[in-house]
Protein backbone atom coordinates (compact mmCIF):
# COMPACT_ATOMS: atom_id res chain seq x y z
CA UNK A 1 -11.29 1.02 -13.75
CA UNK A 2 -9.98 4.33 -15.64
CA UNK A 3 -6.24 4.16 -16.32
CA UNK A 4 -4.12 6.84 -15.90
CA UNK A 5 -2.22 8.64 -18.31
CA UNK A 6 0.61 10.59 -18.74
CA UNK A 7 0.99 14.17 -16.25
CA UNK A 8 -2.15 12.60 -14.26
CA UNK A 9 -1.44 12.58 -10.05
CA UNK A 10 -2.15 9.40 -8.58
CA UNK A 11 -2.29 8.13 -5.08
CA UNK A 12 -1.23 4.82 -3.73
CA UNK A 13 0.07 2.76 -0.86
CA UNK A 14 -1.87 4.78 1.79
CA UNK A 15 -0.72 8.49 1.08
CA UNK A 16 2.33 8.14 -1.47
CA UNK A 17 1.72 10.35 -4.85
CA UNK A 18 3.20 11.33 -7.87
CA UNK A 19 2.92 12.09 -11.56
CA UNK A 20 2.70 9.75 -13.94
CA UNK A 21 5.93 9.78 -16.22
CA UNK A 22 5.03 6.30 -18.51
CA UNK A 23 2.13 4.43 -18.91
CA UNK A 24 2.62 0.58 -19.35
CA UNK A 25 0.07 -2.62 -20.26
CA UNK A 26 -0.09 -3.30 -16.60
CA UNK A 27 1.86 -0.27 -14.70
CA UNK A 28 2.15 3.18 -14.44
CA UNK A 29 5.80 4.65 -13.96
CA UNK A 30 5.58 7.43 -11.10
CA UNK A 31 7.90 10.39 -10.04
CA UNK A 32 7.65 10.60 -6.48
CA UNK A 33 9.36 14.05 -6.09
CA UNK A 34 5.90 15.90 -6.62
CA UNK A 35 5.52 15.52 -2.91
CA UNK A 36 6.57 18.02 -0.77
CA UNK A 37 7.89 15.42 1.64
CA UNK A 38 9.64 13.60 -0.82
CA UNK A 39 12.99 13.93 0.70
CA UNK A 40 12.18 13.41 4.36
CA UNK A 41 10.71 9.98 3.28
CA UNK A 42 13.85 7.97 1.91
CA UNK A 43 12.56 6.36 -0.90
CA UNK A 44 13.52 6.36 -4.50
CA UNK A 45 12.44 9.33 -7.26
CA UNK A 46 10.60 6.67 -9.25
CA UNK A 47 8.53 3.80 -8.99
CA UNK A 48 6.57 1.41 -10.95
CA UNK A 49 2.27 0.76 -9.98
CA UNK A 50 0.26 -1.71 -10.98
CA UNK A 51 -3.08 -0.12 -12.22
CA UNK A 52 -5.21 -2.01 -9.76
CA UNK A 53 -3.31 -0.66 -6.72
CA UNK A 54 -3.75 3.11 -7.50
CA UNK A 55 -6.23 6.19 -7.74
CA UNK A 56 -6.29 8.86 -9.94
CA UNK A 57 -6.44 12.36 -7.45
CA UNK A 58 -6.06 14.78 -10.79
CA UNK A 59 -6.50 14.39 -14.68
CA UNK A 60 -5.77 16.87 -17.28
CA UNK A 61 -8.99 16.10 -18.98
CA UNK A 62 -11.43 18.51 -19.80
């Protein structure tokens, strides 16, 4: 399993995304705002993922 890094877009929990702000031993740290939804949704600007539950859509590597 590839972890994310920092700037990467992830996907999780069927549909949610965001950038990655902090990567942790076991968790990524996710801005939620990226999506253009975001308010409509009610749910908080950040959130914490456990590396098994998410996938990486976009990666700033070459």
């Amino acid at each position: 399993m590839k972890i994310a890094e920092i700037g990467n877009i992830i996907e999780f929990n069927d549909g949610l995304q965001g950038i990655v702000e902090k990567v942790n031993e076991n968790s990524v740290i996710v801005n939620l705002t990226y999506m253009e939804n975001f308010n409509s949704l009610e749910v908080e600007e950040k959130t914490v993922v456990n590396h098994k539950r998410y996938k990486i859509l976009y990666s700033n590597e070459v």
